[in-house]
PDB file of N, CA and C in Angstrom:
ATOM      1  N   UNK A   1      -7.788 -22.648   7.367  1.00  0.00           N
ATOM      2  CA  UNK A   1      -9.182 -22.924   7.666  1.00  0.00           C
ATOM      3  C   UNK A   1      -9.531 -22.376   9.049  1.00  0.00           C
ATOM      4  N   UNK A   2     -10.450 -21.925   9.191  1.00  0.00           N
ATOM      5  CA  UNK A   2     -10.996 -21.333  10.383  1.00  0.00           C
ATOM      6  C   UNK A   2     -11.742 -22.156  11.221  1.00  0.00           C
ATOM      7  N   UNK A   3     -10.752 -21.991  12.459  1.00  0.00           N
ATOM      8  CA  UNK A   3     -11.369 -22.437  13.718  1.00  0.00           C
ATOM      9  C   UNK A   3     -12.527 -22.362  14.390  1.00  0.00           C
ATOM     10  N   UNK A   4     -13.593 -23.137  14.218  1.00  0.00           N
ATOM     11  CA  UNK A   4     -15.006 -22.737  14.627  1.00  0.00           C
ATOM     12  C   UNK A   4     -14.999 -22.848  16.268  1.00  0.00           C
ATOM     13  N   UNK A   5     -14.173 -22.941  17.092  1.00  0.00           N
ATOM     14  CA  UNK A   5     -14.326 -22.919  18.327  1.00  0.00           C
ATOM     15  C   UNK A   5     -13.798 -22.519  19.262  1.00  0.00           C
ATOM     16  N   UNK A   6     -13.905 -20.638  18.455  1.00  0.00           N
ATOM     17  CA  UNK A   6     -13.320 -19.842  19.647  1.00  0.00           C
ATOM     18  C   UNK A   6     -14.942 -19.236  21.003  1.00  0.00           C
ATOM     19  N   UNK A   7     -14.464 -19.447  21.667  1.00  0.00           N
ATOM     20  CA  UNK A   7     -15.540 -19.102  22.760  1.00  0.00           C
ATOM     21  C   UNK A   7     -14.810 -18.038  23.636  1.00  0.00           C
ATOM     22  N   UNK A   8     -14.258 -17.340  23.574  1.00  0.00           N
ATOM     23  CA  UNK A   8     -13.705 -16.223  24.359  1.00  0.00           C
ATOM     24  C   UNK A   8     -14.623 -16.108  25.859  1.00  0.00           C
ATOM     25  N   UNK A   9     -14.135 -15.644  26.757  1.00  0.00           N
ATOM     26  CA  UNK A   9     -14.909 -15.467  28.244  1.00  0.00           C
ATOM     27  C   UNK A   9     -14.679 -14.471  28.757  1.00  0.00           C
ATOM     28  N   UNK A  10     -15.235 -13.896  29.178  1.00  0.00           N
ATOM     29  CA  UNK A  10     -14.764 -12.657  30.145  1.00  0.00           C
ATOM     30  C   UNK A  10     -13.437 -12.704  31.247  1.00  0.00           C
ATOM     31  N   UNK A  11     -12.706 -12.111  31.011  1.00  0.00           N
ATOM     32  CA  UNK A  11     -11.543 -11.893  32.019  1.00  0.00           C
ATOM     33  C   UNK A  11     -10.439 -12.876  31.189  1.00  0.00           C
ATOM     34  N   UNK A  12     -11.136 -13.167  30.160  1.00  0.00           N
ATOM     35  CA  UNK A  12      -9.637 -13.979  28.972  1.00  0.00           C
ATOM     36  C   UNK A  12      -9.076 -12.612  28.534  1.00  0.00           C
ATOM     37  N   UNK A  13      -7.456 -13.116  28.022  1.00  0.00           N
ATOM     38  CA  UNK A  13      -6.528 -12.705  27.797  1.00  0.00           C
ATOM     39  C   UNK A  13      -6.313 -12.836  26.459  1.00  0.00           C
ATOM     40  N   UNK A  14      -6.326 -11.590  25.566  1.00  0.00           N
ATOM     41  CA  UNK A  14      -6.108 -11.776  23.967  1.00  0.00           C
ATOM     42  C   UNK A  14      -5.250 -11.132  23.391  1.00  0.00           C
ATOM     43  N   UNK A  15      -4.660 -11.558  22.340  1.00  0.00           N
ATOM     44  CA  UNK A  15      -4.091 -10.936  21.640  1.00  0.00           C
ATOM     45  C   UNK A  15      -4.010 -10.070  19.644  1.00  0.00           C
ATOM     46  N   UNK A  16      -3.871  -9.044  19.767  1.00  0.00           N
ATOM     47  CA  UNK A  16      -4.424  -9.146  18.468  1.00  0.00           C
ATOM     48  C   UNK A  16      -3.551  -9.217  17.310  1.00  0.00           C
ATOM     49  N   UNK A  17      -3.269 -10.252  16.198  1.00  0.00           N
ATOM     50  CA  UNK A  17      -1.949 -10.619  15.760  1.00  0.00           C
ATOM     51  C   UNK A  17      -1.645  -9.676  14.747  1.00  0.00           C
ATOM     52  N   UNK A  18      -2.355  -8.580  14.242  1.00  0.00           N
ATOM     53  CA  UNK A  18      -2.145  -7.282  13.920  1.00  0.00           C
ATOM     54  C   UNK A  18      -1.088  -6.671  13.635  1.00  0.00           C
ATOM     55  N   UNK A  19      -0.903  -5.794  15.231  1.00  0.00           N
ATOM     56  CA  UNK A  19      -0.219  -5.363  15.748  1.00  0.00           C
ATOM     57  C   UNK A  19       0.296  -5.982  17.418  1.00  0.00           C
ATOM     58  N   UNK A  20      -0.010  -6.817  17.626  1.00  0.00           N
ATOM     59  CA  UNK A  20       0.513  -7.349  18.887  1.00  0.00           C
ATOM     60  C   UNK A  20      -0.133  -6.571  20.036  1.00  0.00           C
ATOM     61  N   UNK A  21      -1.027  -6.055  20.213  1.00  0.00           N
ATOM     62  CA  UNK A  21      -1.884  -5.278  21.383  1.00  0.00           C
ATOM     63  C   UNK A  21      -2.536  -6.213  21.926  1.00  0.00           C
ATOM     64  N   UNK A  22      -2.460  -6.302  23.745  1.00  0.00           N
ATOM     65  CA  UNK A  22      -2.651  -7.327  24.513  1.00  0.00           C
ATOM     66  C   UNK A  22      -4.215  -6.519  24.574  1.00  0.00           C
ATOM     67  N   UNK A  23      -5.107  -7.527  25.178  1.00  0.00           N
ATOM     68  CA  UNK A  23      -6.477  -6.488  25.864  1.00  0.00           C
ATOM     69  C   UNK A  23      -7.300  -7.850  26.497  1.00  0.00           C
ATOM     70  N   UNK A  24      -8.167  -7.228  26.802  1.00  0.00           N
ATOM     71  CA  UNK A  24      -8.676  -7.955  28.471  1.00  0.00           C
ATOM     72  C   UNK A  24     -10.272  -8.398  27.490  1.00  0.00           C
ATOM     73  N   UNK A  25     -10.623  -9.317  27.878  1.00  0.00           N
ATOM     74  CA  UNK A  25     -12.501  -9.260  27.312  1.00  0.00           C
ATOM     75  C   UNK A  25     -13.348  -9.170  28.509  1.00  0.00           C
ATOM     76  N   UNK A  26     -13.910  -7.616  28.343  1.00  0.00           N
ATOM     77  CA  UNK A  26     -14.658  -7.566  29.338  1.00  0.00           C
ATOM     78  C   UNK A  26     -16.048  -7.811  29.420  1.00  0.00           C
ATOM     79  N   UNK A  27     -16.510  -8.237  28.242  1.00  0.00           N
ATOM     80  CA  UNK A  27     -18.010  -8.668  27.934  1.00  0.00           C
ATOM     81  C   UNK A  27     -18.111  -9.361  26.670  1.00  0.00           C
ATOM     82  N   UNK A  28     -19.119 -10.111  27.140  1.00  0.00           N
ATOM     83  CA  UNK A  28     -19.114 -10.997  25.554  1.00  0.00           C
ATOM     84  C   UNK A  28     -20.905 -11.024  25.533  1.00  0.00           C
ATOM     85  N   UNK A  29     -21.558 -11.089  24.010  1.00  0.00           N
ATOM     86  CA  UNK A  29     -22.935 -11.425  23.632  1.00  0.00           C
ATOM     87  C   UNK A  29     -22.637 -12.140  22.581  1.00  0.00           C
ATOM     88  N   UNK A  30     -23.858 -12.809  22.617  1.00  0.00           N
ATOM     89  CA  UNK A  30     -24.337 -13.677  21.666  1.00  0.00           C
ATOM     90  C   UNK A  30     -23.681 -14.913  21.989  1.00  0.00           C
ATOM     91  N   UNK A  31     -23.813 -15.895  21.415  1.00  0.00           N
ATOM     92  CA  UNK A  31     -22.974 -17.194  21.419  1.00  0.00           C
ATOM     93  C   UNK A  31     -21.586 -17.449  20.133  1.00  0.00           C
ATOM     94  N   UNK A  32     -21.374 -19.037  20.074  1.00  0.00           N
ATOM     95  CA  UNK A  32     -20.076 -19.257  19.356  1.00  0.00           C
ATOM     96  C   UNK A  32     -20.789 -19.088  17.717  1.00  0.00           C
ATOM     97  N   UNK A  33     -22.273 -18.936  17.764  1.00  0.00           N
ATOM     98  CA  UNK A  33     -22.756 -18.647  16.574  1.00  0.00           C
ATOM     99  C   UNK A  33     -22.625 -17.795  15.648  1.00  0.00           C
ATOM    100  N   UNK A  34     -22.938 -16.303  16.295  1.00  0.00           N
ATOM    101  CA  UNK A  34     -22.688 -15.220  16.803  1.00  0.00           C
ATOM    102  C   UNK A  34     -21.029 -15.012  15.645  1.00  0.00           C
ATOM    103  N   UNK A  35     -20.310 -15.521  16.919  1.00  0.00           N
ATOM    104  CA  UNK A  35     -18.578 -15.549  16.117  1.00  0.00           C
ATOM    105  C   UNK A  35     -18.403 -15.915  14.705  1.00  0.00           C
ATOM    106  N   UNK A  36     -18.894 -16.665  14.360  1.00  0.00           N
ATOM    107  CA  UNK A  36     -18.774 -17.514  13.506  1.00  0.00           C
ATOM    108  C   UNK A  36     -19.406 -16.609  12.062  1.00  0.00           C
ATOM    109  N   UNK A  37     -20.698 -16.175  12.430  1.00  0.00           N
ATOM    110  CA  UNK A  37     -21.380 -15.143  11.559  1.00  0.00           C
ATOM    111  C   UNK A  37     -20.358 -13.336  11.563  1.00  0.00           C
ATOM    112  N   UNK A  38     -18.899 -13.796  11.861  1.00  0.00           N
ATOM    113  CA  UNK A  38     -18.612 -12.858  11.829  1.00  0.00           C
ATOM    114  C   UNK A  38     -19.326 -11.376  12.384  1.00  0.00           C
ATOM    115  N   UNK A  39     -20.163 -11.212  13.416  1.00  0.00           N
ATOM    116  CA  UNK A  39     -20.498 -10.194  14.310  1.00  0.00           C
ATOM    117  C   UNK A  39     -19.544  -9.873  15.024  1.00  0.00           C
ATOM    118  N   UNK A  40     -19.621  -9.032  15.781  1.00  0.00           N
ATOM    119  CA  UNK A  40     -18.860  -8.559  17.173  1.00  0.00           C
ATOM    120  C   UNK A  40     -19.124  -8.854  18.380  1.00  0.00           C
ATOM    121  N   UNK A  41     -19.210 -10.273  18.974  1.00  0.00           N
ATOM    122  CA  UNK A  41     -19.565 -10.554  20.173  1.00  0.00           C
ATOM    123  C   UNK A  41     -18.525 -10.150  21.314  1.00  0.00           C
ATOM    124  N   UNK A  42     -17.150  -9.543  21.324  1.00  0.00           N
ATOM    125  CA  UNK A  42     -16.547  -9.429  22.674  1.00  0.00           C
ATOM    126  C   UNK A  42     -16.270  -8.215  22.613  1.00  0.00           C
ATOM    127  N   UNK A  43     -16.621  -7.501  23.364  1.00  0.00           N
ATOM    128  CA  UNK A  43     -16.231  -6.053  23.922  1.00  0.00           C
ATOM    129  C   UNK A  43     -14.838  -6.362  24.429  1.00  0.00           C
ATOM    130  N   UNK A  44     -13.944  -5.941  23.633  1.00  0.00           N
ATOM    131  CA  UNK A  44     -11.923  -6.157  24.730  1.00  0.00           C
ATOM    132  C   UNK A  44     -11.945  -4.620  24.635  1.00  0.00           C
ATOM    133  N   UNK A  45     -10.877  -4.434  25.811  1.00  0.00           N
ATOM    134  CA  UNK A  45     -10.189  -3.325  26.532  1.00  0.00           C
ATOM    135  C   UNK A  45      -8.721  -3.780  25.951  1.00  0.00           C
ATOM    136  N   UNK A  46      -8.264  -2.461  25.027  1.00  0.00           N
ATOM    137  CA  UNK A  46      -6.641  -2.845  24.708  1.00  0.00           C
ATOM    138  C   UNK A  46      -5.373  -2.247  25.495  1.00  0.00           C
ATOM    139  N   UNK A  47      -4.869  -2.922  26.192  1.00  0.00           N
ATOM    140  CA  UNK A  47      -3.485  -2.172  26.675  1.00  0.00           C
ATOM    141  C   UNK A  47      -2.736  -1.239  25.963  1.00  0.00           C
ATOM    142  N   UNK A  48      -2.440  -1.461  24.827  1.00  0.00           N
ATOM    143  CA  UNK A  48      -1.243  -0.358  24.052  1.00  0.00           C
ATOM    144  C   UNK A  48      -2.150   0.260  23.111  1.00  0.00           C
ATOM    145  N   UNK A  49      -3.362   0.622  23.150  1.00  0.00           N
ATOM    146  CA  UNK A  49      -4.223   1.286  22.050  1.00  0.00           C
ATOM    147  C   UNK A  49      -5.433   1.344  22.697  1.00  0.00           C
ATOM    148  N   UNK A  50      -5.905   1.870  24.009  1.00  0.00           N
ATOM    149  CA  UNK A  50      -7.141   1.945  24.349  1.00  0.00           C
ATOM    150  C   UNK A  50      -7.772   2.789  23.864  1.00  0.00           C
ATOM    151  N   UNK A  51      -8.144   3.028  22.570  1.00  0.00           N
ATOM    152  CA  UNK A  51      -8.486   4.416  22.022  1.00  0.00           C
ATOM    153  C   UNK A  51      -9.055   3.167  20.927  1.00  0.00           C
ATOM    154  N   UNK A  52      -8.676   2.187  21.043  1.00  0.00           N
ATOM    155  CA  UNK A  52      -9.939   0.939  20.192  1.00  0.00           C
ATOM    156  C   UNK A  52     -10.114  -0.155  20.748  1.00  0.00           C
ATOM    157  N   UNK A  53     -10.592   0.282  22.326  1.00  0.00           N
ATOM    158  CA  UNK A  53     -11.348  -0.825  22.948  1.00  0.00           C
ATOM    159  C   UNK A  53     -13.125  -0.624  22.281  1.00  0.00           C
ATOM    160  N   UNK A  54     -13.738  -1.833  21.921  1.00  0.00           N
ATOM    161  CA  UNK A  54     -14.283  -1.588  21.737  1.00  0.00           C
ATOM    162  C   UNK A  54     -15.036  -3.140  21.552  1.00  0.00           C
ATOM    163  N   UNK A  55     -16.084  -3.522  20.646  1.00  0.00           N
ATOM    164  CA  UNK A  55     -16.867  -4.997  20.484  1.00  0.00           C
ATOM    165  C   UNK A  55     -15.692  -5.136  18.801  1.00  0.00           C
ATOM    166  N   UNK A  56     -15.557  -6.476  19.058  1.00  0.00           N
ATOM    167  CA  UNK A  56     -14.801  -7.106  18.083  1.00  0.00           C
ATOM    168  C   UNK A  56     -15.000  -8.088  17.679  1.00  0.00           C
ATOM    169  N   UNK A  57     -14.400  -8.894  16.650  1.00  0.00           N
ATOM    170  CA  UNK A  57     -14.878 -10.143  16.523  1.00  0.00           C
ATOM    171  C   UNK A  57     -13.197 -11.335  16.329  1.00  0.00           C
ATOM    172  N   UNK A  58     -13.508 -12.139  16.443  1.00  0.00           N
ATOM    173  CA  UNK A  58     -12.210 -13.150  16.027  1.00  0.00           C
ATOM    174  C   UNK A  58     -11.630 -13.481  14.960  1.00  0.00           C
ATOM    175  N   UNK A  59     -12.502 -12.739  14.078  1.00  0.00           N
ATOM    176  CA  UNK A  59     -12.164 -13.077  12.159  1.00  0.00           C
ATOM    177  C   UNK A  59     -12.105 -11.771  11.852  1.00  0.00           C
ATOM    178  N   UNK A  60     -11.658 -12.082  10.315  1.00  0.00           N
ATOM    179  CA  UNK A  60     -11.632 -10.238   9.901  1.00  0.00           C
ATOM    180  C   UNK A  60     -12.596 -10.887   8.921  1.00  0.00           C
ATOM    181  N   UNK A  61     -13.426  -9.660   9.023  1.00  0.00           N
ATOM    182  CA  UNK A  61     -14.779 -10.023   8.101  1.00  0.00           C
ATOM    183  C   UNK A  61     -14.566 -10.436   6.511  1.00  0.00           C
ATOM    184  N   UNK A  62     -13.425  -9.882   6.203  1.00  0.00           N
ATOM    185  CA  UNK A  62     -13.860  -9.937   4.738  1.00  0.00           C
ATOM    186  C   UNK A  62     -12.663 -11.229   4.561  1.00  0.00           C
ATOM    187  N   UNK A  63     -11.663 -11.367   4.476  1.00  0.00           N
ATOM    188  CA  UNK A  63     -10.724 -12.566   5.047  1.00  0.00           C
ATOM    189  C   UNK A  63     -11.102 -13.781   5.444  1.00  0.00           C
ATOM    190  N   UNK A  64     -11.688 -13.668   6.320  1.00  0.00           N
ATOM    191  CA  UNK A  64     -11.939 -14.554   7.228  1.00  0.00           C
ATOM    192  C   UNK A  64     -11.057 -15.636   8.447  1.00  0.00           C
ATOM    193  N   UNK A  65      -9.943 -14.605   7.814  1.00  0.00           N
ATOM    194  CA  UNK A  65      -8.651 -14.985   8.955  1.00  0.00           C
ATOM    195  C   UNK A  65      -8.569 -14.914  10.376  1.00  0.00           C
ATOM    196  N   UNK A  66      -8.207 -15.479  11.390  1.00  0.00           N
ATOM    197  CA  UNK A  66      -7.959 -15.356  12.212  1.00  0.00           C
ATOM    198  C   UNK A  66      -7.072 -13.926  12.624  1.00  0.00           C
ATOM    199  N   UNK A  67      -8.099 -13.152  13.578  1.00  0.00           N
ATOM    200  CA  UNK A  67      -7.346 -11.585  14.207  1.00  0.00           C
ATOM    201  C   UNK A  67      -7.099 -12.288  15.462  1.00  0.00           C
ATOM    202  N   UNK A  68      -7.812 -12.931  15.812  1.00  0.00           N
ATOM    203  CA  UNK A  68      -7.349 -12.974  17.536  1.00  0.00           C
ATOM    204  C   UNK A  68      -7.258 -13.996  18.254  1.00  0.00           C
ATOM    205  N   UNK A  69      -6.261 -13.829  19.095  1.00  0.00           N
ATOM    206  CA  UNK A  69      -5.929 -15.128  19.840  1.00  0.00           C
ATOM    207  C   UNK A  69      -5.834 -15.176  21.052  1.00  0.00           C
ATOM    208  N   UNK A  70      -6.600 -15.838  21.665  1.00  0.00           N
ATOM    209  CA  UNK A  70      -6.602 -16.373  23.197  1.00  0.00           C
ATOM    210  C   UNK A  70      -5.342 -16.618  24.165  1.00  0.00           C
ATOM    211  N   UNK A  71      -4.871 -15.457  25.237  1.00  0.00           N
ATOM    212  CA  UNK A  71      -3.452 -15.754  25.543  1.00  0.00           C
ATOM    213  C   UNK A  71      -3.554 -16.964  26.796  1.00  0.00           C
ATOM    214  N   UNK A  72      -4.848 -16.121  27.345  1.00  0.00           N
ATOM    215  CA  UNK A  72      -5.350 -16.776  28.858  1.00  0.00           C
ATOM    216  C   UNK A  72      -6.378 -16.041  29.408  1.00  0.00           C
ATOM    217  N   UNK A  73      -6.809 -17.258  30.328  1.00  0.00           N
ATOM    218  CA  UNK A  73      -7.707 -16.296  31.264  1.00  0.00           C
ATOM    219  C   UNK A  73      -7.345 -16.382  32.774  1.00  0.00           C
ATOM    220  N   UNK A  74      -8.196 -15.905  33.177  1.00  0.00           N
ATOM    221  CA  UNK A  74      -7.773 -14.909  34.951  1.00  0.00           C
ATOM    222  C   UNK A  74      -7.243 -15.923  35.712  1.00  0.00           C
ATOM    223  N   UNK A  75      -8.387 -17.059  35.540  1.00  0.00           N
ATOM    224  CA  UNK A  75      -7.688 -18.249  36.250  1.00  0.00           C
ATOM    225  C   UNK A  75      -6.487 -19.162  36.094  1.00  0.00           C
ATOM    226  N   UNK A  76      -5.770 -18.908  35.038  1.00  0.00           N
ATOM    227  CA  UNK A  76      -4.988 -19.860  34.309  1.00  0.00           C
ATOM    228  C   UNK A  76      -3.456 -18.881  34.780  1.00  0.00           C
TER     229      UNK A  76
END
């Protein structure tokens, strides 16, 4: 069942369970609504694949599985 309360933040730390590519969120739009409607609210920057930084979302659209996971953020 899917977690309705990912809120990602800028300068959080993600991971994508994929392929294991760390990346940074450097912008986020819309709200946890937004997420939820399966859009692309966080722009991440990927460490081992920056060639698909790009706006993403936390689910895979058609699935609805969990892609991504929160490692940390800047402050933590």
């Amino acid at each position: 069942m899917k977690d309705n309360e990912i809120h990602f933040k800028v300068g959080d730390y993600v991971i994508y369970i994929g392929d294991g590519d760390i990346g940074k969120v450097v912008n986020v739009r819309g709200s946890a609504l937004t997420a939820r409607q399966h859009e692309e609210p966080y722009y991440i920057e990927w460490h081992f694949c920056p060639n698909q930084n790009g706006w993403h979302r936390a689910y895979d659209a058609d699935t609805g599985e969990r892609e991504i996971i929160l490692l940390g953020g800047e402050e933590q």
